[in-house]
PDB file of N, CA and C in Angstrom:
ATOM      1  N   UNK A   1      35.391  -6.735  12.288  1.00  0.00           N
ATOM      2  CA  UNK A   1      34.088  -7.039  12.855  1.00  0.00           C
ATOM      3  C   UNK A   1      33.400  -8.070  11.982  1.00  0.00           C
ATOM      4  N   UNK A   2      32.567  -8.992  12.706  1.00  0.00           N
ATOM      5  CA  UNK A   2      32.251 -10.060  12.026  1.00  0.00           C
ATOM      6  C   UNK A   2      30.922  -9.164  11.582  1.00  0.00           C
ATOM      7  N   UNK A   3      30.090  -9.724  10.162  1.00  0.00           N
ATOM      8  CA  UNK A   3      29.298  -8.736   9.630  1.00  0.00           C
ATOM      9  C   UNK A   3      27.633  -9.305  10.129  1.00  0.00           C
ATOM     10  N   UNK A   4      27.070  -8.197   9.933  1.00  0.00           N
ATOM     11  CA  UNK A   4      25.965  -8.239  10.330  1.00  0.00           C
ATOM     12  C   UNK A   4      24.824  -8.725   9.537  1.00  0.00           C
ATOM     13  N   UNK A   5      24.464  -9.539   9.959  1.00  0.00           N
ATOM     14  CA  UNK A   5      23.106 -10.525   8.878  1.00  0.00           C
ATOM     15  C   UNK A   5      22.094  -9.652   9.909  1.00  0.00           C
ATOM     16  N   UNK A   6      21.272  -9.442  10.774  1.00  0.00           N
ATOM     17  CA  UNK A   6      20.289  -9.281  11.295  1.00  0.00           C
ATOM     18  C   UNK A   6      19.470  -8.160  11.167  1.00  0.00           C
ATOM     19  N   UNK A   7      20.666  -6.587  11.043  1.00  0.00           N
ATOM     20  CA  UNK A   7      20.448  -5.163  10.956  1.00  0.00           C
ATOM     21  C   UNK A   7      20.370  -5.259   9.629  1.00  0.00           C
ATOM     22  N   UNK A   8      19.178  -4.595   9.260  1.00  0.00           N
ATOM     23  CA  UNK A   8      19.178  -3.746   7.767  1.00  0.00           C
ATOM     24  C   UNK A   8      18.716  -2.633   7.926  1.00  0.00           C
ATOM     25  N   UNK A   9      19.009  -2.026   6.587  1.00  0.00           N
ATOM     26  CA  UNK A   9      18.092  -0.552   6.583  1.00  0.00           C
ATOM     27  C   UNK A   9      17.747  -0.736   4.845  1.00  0.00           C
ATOM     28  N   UNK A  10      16.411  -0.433   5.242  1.00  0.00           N
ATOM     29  CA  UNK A  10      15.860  -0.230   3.642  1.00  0.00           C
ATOM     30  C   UNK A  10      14.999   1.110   3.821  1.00  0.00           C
ATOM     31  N   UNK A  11      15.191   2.033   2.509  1.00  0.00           N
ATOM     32  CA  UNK A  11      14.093   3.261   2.499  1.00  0.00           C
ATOM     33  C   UNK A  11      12.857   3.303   3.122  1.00  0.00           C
ATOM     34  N   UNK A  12      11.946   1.928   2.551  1.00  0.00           N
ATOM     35  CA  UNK A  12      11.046   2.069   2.947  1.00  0.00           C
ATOM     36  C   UNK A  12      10.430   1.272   4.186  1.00  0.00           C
ATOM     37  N   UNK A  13      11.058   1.048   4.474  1.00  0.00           N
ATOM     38  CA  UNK A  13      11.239   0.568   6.535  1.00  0.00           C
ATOM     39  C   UNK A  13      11.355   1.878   7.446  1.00  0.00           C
ATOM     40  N   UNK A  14      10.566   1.892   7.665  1.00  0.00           N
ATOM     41  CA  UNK A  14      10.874   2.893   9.127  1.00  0.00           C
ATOM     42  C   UNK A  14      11.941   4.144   8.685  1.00  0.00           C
ATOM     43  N   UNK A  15      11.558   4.652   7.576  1.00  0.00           N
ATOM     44  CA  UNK A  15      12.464   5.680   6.952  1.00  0.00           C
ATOM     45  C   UNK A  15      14.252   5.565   7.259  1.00  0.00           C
ATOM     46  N   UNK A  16      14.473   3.972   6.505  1.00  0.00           N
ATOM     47  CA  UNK A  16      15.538   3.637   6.217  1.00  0.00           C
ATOM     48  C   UNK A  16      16.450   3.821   7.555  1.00  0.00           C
ATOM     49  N   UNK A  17      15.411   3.749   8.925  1.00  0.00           N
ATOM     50  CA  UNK A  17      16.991   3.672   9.952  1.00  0.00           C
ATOM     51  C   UNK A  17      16.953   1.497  10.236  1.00  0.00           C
ATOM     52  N   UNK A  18      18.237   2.108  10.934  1.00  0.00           N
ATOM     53  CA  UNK A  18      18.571   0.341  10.850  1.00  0.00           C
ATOM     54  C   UNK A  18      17.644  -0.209  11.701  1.00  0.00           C
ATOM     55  N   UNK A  19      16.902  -1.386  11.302  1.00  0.00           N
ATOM     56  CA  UNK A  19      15.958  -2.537  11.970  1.00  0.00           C
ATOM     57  C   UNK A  19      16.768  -3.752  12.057  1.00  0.00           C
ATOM     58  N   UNK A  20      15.635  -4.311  12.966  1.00  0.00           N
ATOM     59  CA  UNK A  20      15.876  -6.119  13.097  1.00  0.00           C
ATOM     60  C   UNK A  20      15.413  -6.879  11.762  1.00  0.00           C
ATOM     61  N   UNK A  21      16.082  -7.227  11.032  1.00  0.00           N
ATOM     62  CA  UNK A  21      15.962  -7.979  10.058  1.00  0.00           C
ATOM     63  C   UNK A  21      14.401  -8.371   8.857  1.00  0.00           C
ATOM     64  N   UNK A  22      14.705  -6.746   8.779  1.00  0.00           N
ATOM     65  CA  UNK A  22      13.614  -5.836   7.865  1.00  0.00           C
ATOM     66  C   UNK A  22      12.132  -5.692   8.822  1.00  0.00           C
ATOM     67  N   UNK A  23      12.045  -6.174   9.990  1.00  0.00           N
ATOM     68  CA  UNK A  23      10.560  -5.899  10.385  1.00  0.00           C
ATOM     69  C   UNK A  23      10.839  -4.371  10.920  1.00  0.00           C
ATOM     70  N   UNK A  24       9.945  -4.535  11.236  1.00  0.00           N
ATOM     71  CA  UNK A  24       9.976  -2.675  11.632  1.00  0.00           C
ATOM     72  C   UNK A  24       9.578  -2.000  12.993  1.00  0.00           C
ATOM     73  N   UNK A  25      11.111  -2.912  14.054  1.00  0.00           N
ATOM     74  CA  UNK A  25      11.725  -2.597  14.919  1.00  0.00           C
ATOM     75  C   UNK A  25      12.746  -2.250  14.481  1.00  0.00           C
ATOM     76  N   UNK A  26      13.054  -0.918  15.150  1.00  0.00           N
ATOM     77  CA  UNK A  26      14.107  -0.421  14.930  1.00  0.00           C
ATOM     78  C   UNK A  26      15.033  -0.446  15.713  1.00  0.00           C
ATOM     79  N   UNK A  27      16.672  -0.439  15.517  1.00  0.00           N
ATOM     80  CA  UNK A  27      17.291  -1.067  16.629  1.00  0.00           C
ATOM     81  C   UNK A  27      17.875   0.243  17.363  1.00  0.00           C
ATOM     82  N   UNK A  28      17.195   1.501  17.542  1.00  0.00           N
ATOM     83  CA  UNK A  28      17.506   2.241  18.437  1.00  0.00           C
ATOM     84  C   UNK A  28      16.445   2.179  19.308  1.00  0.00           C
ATOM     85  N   UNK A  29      15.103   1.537  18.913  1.00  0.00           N
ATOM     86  CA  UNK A  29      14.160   0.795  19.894  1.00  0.00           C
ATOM     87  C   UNK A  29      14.474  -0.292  20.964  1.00  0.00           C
ATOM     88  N   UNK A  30      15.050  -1.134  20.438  1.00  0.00           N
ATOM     89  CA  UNK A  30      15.458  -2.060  21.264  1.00  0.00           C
ATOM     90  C   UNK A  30      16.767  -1.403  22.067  1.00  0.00           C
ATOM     91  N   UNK A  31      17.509  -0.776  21.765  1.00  0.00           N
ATOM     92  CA  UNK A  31      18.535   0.049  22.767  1.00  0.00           C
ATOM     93  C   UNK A  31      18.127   0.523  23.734  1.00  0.00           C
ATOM     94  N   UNK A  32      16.774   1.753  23.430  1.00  0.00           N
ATOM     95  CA  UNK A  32      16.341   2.098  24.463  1.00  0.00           C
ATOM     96  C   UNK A  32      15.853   1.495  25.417  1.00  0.00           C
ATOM     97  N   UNK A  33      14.823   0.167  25.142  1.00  0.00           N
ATOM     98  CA  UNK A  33      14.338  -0.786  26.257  1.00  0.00           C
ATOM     99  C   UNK A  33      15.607  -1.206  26.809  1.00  0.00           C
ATOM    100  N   UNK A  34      16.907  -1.552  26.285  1.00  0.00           N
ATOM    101  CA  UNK A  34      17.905  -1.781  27.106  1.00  0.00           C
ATOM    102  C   UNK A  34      18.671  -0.950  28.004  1.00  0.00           C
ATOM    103  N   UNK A  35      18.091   0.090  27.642  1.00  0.00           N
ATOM    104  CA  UNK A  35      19.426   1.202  28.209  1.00  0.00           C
ATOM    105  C   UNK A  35      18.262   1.966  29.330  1.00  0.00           C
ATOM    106  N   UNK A  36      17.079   1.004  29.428  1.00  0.00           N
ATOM    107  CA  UNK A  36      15.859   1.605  30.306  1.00  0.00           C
ATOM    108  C   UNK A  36      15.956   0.642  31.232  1.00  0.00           C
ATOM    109  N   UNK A  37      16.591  -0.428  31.181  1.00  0.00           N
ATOM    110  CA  UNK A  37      16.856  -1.490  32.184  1.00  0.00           C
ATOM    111  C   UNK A  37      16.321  -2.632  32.065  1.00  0.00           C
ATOM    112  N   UNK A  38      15.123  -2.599  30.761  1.00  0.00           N
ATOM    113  CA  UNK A  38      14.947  -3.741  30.680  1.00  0.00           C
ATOM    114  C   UNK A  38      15.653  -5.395  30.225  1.00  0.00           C
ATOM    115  N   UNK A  39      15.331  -6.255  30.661  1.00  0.00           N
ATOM    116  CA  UNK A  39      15.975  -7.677  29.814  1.00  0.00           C
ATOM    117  C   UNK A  39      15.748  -7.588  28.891  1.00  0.00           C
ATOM    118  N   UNK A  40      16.430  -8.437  27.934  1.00  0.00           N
ATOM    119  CA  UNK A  40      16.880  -9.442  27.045  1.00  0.00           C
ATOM    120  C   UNK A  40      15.290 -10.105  26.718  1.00  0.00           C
ATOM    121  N   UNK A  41      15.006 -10.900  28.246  1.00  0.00           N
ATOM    122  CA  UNK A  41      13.576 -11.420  27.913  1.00  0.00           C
ATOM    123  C   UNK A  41      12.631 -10.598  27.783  1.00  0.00           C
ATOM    124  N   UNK A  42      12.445  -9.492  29.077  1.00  0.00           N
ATOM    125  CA  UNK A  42      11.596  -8.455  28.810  1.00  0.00           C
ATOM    126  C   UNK A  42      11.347  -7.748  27.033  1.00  0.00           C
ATOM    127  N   UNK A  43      12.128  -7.596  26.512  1.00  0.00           N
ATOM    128  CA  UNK A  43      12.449  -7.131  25.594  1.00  0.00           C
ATOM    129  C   UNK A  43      11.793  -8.034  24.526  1.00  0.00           C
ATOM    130  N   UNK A  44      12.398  -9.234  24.543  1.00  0.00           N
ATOM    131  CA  UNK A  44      11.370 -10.166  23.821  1.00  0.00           C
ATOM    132  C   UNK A  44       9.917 -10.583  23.726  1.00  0.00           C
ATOM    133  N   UNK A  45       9.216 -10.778  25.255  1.00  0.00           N
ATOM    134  CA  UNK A  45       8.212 -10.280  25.601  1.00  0.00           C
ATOM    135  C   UNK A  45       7.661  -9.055  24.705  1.00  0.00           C
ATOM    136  N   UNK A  46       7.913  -8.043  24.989  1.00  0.00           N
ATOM    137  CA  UNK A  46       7.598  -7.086  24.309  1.00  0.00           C
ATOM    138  C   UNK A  46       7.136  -7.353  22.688  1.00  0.00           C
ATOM    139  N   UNK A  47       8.084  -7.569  22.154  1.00  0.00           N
ATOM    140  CA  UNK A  47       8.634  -7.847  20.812  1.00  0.00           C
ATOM    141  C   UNK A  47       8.607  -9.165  20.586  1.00  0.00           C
ATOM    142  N   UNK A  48       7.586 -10.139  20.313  1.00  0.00           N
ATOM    143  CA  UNK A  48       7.978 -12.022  20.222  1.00  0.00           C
ATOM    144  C   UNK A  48       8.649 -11.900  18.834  1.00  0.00           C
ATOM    145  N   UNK A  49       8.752 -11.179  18.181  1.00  0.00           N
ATOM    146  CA  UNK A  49       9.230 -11.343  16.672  1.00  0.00           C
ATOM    147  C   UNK A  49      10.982 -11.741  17.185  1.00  0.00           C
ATOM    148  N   UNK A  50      11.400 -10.951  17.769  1.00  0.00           N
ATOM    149  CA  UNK A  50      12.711 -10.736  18.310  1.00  0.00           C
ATOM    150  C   UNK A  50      13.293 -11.939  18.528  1.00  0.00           C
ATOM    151  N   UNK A  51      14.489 -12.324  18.690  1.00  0.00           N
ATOM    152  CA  UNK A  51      15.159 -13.356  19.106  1.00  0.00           C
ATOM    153  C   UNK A  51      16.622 -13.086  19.559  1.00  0.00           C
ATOM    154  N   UNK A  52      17.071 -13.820  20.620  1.00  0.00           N
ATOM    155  CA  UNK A  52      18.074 -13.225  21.338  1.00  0.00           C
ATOM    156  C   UNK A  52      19.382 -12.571  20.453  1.00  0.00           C
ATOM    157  N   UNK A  53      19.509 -13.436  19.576  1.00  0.00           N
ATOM    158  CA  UNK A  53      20.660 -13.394  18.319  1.00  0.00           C
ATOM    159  C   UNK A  53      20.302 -11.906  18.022  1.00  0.00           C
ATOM    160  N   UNK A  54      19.093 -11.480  17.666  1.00  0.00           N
ATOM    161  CA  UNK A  54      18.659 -10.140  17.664  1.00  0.00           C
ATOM    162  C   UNK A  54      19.137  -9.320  18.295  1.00  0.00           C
ATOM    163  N   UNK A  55      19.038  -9.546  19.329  1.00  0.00           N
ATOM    164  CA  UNK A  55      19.400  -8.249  20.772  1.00  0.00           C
ATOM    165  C   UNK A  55      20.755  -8.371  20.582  1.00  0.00           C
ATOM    166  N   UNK A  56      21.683  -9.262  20.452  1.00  0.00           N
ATOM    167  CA  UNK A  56      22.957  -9.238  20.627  1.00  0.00           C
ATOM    168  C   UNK A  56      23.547  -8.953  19.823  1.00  0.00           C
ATOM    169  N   UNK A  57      23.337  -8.648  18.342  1.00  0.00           N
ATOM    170  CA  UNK A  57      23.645  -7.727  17.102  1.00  0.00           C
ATOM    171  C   UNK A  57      23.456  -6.137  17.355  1.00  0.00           C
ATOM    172  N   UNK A  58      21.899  -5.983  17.926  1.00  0.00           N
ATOM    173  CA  UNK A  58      21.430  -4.435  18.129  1.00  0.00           C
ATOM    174  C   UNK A  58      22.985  -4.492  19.037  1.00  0.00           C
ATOM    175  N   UNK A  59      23.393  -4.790  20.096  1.00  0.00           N
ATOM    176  CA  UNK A  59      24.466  -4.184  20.348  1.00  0.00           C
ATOM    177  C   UNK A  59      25.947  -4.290  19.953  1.00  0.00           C
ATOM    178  N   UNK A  60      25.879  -5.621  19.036  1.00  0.00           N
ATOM    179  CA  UNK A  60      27.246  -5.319  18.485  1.00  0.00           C
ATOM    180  C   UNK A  60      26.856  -3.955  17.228  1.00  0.00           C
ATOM    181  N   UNK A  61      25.870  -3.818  16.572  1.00  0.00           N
ATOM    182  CA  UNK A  61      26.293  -2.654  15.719  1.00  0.00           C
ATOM    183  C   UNK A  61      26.435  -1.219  16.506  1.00  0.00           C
ATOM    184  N   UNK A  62      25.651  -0.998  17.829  1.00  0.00           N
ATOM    185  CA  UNK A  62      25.831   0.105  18.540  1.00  0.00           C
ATOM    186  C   UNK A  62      27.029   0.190  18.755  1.00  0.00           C
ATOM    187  N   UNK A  63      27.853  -0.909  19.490  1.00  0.00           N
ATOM    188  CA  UNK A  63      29.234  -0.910  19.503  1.00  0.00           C
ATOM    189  C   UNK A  63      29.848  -0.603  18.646  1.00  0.00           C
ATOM    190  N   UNK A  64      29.691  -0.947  17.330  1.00  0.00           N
ATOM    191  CA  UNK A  64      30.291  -0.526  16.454  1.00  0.00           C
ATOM    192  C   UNK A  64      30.331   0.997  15.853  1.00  0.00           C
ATOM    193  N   UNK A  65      29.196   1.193  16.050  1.00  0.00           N
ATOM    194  CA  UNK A  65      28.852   2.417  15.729  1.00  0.00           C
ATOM    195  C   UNK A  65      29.698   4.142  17.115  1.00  0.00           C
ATOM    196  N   UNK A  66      29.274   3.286  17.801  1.00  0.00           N
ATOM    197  CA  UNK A  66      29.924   4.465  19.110  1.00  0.00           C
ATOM    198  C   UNK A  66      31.240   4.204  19.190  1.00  0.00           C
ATOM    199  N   UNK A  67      32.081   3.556  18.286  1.00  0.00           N
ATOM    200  CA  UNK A  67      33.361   3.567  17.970  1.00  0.00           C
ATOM    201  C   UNK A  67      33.986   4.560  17.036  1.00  0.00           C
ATOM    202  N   UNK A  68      33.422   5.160  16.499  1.00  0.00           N
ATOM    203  CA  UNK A  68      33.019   6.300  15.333  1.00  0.00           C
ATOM    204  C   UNK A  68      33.367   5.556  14.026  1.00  0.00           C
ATOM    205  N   UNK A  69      33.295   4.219  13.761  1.00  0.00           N
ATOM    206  CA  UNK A  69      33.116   4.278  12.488  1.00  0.00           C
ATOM    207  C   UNK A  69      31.812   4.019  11.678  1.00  0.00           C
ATOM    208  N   UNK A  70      31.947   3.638  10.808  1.00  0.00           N
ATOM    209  CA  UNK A  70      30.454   3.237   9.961  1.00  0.00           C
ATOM    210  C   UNK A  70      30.067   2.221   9.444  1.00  0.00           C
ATOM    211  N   UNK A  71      29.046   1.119   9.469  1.00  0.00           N
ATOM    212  CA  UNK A  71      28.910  -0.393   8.427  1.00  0.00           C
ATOM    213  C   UNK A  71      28.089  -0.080   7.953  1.00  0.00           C
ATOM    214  N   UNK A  72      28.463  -0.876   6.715  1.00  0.00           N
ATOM    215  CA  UNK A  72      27.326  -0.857   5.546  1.00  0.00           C
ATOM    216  C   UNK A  72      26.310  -1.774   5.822  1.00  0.00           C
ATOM    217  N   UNK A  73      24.985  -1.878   6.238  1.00  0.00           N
ATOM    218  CA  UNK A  73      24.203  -2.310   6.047  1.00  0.00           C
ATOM    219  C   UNK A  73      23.251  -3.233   5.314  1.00  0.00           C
ATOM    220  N   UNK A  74      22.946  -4.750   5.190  1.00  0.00           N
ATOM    221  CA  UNK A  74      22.614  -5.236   4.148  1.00  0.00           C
ATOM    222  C   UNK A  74      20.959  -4.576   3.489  1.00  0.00           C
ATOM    223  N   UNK A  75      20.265  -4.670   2.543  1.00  0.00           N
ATOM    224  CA  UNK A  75      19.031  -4.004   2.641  1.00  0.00           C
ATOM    225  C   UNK A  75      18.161  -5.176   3.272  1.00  0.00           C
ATOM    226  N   UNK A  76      16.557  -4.542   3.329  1.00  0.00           N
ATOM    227  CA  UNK A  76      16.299  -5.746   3.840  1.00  0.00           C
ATOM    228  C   UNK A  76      15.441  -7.016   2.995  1.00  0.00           C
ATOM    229  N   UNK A  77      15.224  -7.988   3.021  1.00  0.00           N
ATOM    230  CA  UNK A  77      14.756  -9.138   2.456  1.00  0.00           C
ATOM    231  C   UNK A  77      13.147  -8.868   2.018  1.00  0.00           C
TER     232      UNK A  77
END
């Protein structure tokens, strides 16, 4: 798997679950707006911090993750 620049998790973020690139969206947030039917844009809308490169990491690490293994996480910036 190519590695992930976008997801971090730091302690003191959102009690260390993985975000978008230390702000404090969390990327089981953005799953859910996806898995609620919303877009890509909708989603951004929502979120202007966001950027598509964003959304498309939140699901390569889900993918990765519902594969049962585990990535290490960079912390965040």
């Amino acid at each position: 798997m190519e590695s992930l620049t976008r997801i971090t998790a730091d302690p003191g973020v959102c009690a260390g679950q993985a975000c978008v690139r230390g702000l404090r969206i969390p990327v089981a947030l953005v799953l859910k707006y996806l898995a609620a039917g919303k877009s890509v844009e909708e989603v951004i809308h929502e979120f202007p911090e966001l950027e598509p490169a964003d959304i498309a990491e939140c699901l390569r690490y889900a993918s990765w993750l519902a594969s049962g293994r585990s990535v290490a996480l960079p912390p965040a910036a």
